[in-house]
C-alpha atoms as a PDB file:
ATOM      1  CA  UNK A   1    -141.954 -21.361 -13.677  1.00  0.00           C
ATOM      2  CA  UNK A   2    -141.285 -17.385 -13.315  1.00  0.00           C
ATOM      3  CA  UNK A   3    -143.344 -15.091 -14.697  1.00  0.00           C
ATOM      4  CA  UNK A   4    -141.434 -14.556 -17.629  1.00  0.00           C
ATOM      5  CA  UNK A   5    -142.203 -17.793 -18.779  1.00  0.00           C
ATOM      6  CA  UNK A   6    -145.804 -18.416 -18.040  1.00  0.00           C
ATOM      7  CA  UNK A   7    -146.188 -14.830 -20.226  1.00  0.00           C
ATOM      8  CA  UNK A   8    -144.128 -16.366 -23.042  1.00  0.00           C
ATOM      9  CA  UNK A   9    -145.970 -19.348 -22.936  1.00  0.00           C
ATOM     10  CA  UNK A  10    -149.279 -17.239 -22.903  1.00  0.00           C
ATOM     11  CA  UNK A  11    -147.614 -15.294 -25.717  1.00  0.00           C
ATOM     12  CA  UNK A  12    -146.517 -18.348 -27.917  1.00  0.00           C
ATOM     13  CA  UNK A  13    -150.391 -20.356 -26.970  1.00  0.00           C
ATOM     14  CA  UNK A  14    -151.898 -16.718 -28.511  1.00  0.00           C
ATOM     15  CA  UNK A  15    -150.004 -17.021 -31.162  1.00  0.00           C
ATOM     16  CA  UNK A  16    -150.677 -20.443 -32.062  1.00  0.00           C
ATOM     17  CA  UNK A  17    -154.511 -19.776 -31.747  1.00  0.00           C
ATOM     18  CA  UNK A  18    -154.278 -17.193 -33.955  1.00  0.00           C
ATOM     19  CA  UNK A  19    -152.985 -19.372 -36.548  1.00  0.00           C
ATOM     20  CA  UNK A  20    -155.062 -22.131 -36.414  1.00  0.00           C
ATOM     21  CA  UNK A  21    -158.067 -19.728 -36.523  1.00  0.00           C
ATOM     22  CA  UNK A  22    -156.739 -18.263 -40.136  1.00  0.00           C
ATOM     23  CA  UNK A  23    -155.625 -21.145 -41.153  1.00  0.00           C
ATOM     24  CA  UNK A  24    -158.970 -23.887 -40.061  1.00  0.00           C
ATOM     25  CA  UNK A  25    -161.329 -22.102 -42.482  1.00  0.00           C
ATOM     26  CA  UNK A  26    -159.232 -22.835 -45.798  1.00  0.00           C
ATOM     27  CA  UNK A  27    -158.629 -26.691 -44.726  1.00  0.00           C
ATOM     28  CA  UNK A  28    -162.452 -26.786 -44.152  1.00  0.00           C
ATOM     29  CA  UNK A  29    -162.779 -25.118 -47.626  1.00  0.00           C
ATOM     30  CA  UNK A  30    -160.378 -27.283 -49.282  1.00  0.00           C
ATOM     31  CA  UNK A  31    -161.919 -30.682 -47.773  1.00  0.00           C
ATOM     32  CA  UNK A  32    -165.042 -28.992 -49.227  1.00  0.00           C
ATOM     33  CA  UNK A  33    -163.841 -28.704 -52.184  1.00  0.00           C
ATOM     34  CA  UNK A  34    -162.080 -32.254 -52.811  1.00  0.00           C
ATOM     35  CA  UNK A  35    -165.785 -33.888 -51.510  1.00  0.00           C
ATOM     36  CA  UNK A  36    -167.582 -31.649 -54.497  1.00  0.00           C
ATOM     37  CA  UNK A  37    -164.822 -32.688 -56.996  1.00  0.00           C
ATOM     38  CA  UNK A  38    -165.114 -35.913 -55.896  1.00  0.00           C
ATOM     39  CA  UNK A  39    -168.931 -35.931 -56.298  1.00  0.00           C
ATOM     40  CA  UNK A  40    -168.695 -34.253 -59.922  1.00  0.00           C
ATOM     41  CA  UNK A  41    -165.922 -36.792 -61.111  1.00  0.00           C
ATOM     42  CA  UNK A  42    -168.398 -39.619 -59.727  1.00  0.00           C
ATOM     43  CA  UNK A  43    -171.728 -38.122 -61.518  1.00  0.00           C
ATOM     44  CA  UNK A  44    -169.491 -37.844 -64.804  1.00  0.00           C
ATOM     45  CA  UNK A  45    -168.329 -41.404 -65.202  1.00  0.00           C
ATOM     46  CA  UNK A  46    -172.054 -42.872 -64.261  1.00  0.00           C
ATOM     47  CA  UNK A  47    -173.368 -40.236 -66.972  1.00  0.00           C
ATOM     48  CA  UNK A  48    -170.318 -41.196 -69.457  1.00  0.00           C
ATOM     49  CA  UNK A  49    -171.248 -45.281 -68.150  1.00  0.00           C
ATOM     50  CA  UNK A  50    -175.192 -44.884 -68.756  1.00  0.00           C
ATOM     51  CA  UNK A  51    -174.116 -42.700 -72.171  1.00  0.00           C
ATOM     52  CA  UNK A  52    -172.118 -45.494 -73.115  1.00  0.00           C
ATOM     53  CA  UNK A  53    -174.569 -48.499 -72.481  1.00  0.00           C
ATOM     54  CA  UNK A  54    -177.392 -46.560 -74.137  1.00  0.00           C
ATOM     55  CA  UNK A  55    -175.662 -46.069 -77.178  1.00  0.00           C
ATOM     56  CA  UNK A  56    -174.627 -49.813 -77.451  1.00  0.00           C
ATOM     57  CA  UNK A  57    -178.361 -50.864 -76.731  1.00  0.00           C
ATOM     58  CA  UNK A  58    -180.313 -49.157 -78.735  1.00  0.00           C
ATOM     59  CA  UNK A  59    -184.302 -49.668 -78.766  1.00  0.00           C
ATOM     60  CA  UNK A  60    -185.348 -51.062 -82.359  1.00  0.00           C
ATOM     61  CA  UNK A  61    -188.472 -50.009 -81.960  1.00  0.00           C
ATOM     62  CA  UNK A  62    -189.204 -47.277 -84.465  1.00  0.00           C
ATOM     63  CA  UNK A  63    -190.041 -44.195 -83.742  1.00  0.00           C
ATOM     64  CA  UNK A  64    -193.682 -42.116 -83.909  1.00  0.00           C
ATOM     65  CA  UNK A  65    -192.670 -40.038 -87.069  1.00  0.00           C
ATOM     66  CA  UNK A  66    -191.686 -43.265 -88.397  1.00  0.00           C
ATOM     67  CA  UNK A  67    -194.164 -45.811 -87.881  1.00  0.00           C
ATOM     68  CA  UNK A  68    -196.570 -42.904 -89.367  1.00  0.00           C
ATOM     69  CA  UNK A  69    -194.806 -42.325 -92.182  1.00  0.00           C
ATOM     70  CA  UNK A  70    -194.749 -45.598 -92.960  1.00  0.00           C
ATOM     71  CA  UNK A  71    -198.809 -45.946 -91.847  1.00  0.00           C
ATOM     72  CA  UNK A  72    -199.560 -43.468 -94.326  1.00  0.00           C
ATOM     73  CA  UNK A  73    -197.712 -45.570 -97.302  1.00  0.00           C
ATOM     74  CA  UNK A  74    -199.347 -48.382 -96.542  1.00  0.00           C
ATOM     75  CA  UNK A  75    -202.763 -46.465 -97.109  1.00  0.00           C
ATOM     76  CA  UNK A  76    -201.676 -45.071-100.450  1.00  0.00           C
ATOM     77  CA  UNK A  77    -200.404 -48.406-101.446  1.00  0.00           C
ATOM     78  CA  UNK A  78    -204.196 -50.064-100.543  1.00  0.00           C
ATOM     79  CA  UNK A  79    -206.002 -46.866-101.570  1.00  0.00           C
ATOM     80  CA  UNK A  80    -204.192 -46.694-105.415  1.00  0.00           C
END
């Protein structure tokens, strides 16, 4: 190998660094980005699956303002 070659092999191995080092930081981003996507689109369905079971199995328990309302007319109904 002359040293024509070894300098445009030195030339072309620059280049090629150069590259990769502008091009690494937007795959890193974009892997970053497909992990918090994927993350979001997980957190969604269990929040749409939870959403979904809660609203099938409702409590029957009554609520506060309820159970006092209905307290208080079984007062007036003893007190008239």
């Amino acid at each position: 190998m002359n040293t024509a070659q070894a300098q445009a092999l030195i030339g072309m191995l620059t280049v090629v660094g150069i590259l990769v080092l502008l091009v690494l930081p937007s795959l890193i981003g974009i892997a970053h980005e497909r992990r918090v996507d994927r993350r979001i689109r997980k957190a969604q369905e269990a929040w749409e699956k939870e959403a979904a079971q809660k609203s099938s199995s409702r409590s029957t328990v009554p609520s506060t303002a309820t159970w006092y309302a209905e307290g208080r007319r079984s007062k007036k109904l003893v007190s008239s």
